[in-house]
Protein backbone atom coordinates (compact mmCIF):
# COMPACT_ATOMS: atom_id res chain seq x y z
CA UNK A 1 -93.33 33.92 -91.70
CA UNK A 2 -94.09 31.03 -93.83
CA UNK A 3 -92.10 29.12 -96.67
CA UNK A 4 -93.48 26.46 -98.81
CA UNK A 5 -91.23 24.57 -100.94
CA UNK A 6 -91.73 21.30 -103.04
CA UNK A 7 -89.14 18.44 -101.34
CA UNK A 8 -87.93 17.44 -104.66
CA UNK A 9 -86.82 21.26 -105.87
CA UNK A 10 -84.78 20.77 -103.00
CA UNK A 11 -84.24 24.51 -101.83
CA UNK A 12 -85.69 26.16 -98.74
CA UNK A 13 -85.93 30.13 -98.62
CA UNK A 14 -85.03 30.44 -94.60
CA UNK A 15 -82.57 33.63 -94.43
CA UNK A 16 -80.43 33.45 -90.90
CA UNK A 17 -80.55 36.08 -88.75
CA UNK A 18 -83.55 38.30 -90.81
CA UNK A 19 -86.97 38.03 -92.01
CA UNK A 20 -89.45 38.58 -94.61
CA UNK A 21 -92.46 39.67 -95.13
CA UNK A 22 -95.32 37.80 -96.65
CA UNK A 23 -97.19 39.32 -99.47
CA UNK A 24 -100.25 41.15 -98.36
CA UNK A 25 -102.43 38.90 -100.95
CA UNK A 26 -101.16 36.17 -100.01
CA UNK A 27 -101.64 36.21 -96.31
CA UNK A 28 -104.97 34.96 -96.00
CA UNK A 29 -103.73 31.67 -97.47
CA UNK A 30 -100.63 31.61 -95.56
CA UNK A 31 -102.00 31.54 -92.00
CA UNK A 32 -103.75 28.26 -92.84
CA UNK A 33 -100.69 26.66 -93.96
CA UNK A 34 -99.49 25.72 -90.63
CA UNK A 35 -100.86 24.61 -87.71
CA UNK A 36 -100.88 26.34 -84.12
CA UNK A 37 -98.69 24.45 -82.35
CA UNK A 38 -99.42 23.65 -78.35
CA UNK A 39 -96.06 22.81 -76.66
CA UNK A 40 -95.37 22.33 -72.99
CA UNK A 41 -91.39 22.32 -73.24
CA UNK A 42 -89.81 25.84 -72.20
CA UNK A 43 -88.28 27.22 -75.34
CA UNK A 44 -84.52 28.35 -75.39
CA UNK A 45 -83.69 31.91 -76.88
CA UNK A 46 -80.45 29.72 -77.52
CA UNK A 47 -79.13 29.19 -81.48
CA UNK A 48 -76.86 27.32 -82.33
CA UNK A 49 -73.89 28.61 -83.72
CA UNK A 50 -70.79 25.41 -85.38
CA UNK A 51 -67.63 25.71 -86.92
CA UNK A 52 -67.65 22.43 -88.44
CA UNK A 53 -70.52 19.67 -89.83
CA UNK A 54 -73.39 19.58 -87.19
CA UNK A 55 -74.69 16.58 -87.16
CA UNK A 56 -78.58 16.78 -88.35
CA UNK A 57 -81.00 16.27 -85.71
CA UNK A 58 -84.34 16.45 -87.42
CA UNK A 59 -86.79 14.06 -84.90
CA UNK A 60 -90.62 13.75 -85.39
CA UNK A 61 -92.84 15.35 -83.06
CA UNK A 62 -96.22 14.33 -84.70
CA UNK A 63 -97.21 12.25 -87.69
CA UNK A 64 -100.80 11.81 -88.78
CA UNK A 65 -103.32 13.77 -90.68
CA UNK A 66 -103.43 17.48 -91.21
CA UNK A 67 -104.96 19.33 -88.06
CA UNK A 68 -105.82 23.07 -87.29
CA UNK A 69 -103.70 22.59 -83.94
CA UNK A 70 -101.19 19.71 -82.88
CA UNK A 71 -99.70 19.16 -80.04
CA UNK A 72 -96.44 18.46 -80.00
CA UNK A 73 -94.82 15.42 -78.59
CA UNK A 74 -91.18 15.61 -77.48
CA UNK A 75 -90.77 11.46 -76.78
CA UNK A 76 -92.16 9.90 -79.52
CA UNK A 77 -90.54 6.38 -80.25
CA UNK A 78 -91.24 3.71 -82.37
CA UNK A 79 -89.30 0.77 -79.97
CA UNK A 80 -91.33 0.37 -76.38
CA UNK A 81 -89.18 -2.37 -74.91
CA UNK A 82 -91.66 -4.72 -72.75
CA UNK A 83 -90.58 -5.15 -69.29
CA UNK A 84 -87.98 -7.74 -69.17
CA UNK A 85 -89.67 -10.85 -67.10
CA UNK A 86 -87.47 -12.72 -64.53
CA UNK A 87 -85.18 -15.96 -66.21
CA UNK A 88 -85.37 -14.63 -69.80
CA UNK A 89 -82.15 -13.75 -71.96
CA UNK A 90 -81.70 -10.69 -74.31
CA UNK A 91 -81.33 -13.23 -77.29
CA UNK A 92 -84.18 -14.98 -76.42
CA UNK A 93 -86.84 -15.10 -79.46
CA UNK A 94 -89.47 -15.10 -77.80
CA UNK A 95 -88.71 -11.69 -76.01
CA UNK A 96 -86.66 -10.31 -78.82
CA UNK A 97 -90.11 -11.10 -80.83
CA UNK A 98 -92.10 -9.76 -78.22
CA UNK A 99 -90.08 -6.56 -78.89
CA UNK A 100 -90.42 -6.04 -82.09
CA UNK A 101 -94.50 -6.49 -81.91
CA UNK A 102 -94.67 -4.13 -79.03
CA UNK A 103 -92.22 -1.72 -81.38
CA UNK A 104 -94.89 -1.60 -83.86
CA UNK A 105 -98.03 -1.07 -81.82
CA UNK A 106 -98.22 2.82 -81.09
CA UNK A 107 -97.41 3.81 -85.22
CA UNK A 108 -97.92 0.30 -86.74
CA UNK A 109 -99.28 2.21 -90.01
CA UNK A 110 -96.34 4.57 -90.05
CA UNK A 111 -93.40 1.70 -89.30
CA UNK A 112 -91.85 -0.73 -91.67
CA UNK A 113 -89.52 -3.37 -89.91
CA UNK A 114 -86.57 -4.58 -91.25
CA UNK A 115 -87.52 -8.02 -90.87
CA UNK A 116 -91.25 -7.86 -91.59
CA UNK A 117 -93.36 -10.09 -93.85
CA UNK A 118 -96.34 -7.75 -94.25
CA UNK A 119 -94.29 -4.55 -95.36
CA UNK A 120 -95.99 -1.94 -96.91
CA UNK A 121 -95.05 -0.75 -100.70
CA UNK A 122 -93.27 2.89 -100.44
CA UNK A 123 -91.25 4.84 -102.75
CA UNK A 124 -87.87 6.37 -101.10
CA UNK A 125 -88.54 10.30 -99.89
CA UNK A 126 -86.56 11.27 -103.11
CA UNK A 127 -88.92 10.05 -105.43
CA UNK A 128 -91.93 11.46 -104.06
CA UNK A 129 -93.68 14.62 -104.41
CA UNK A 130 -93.04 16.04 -100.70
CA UNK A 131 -94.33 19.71 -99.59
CA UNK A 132 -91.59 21.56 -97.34
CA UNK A 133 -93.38 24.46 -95.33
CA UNK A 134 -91.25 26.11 -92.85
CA UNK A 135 -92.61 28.42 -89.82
CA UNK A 136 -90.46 31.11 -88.11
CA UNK A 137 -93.66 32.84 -86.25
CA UNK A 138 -93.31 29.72 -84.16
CA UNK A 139 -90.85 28.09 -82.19
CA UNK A 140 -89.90 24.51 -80.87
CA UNK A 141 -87.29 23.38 -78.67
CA UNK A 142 -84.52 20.73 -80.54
CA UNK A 143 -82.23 19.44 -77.74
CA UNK A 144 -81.38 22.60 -75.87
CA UNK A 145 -81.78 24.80 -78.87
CA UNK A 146 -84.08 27.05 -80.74
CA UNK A 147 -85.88 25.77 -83.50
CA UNK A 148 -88.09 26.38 -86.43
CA UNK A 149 -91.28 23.96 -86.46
CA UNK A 150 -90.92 22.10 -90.16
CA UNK A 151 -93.80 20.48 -91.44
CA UNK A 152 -94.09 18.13 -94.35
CA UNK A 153 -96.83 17.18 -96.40
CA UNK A 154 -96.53 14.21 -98.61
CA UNK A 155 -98.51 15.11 -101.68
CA UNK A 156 -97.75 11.98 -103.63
CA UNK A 157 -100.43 8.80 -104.09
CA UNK A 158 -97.72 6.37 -102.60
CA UNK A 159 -96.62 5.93 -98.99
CA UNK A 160 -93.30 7.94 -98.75
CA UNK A 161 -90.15 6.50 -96.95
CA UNK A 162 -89.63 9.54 -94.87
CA UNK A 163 -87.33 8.24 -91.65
CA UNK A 164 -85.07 5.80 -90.44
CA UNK A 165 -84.85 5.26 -87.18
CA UNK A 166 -85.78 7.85 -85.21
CA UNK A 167 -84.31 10.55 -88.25
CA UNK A 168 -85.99 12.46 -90.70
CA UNK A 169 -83.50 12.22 -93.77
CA UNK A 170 -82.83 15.92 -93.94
CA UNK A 171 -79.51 17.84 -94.49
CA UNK A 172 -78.98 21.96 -94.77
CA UNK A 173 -76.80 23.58 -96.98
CA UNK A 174 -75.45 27.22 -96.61
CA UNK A 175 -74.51 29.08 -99.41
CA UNK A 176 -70.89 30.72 -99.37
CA UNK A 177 -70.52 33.37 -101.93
CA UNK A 178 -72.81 31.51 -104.53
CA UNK A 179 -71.95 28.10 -103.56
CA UNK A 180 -73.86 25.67 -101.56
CA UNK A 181 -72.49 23.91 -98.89
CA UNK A 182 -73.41 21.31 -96.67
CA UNK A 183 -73.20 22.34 -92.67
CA UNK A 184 -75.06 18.93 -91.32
CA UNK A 185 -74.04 15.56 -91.92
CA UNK A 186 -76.16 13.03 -91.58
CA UNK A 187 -77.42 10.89 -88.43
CA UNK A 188 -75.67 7.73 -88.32
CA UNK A 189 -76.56 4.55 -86.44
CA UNK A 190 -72.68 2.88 -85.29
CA UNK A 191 -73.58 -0.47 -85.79
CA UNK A 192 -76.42 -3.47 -86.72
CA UNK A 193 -79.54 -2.90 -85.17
CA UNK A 194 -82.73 -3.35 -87.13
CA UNK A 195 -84.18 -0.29 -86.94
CA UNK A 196 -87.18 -0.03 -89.38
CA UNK A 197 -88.34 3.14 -91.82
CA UNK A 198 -90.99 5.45 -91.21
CA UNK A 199 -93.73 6.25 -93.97
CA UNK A 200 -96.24 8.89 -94.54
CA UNK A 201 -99.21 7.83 -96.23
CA UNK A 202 -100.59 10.19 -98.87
CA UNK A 203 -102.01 13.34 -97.47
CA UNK A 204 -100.41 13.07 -93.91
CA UNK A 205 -97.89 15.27 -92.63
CA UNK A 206 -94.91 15.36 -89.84
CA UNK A 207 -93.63 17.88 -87.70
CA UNK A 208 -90.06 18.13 -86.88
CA UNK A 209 -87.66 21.10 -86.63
CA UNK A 210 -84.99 22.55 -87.55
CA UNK A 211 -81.82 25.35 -85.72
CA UNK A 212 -82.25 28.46 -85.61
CA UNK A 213 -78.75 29.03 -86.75
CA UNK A 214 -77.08 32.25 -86.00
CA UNK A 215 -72.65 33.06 -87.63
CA UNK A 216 -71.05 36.47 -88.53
CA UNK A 217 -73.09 36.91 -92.05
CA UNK A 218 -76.38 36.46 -93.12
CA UNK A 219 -77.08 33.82 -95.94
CA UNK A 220 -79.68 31.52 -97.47
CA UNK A 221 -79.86 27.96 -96.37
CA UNK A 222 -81.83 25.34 -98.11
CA UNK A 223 -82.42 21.41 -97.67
CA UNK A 224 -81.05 18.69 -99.53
């Protein structure tokens, strides 16, 4: 099943522990929303069940342009840290700026450092027209857990600010009896560190994922 949502509604029409059907008129459009994903990892039946504020985990496992299949990429990083050569210290600049060039290369398009002169002009995720489709026919592994392959499209004409770090700003609220909750907090980096945004030019997409959540009552969860 398939759910497409505009980001900036900011509502998401999973329902834990059941599943709908998509309209028979509809279904012809629906299986080219999302791609076939091809992923090597060995999925876990396991869903992940929390008392408390989980902390969001929503990673990037591809970022580019639309494709009919992807494969998905468990290790992507933006910071490769070169090979540290014999005599040289941490804080030297000439290896700290070797780092942050060799950060860049494998996404330069996609990677705004906090410290860089050519940065790209983006609008903050927020305040861009962002396309939510969600895909529980298909599964992905996040940590040790089951999850739903999430997939969004910016539809905007500006770059959108879509990361930081290595985090997809996403958090999911549960509703309790009519009210909606937050259940994830977000991702937070403990001290300096320089870690850059990631962007997603007009048209492109990213996959991440999200739990498959499981508790004692069904209920609607949506992203905020």
């Amino acid at each position: 099943m398939y759910y497409r949502i505009p980001f900036f509604i900011i509502s998401i029409c999973l329902l834990a522990a059941c599943s709908t059907k998509a309209k028979e008129d509809e279904s012809n459009d629906i299986d080219r929303l999302f791609p076939i994903l091809h992923d090597t990892a060995s999925i876990s039946n396991i869903k992940y069940q929390t008392t408390w504020l989980n902390t969001a985990n929503y990673k990037i496992y591809y970022i580019g342009k639309p494709k009919d299949s992807i494969e998905i990429n468990y290790d992507m990083s933006w910071y490769i840290k070169p090979a540290m050569q014999p005599g040289i210290r941490l804080n030297d600049t000439t290896y700290m700026g070797s780092y942050i060039i060799e950060a860049r290369k494998p996404f330069k398009k996609y990677f705004v450092g906090w410290m860089q002169e050519d940065r790209p002009e983006y609008l903050h995720g927020e305040n861009c027209n962002l396309e939510i489709t969600v895909d529980t026919n298909q599964r992905l592994l996040n940590k040790r857990y089951e999850a739903y392959p999430v997939m969004i499209k910016n539809l905007d004409t500006v770059n959108a600010g879509i990361a930081y770090g290595d985090f997809v700003g996403l958090l999911m609220e549960a509703n309790y009896d009519g009210e909606w909750k937050l259940i994830e907090e977000p991702w937070i980096y403990m001290c300096g560190n320089g870690i850059g945004n990631i962007i997603l030019p007009p048209g492109e997409i990213i996959i991440t994922s999200a739990y498959v959540y499981t508790g004692p009552q069904k209920t609607l969860l949506r992203w905020r």
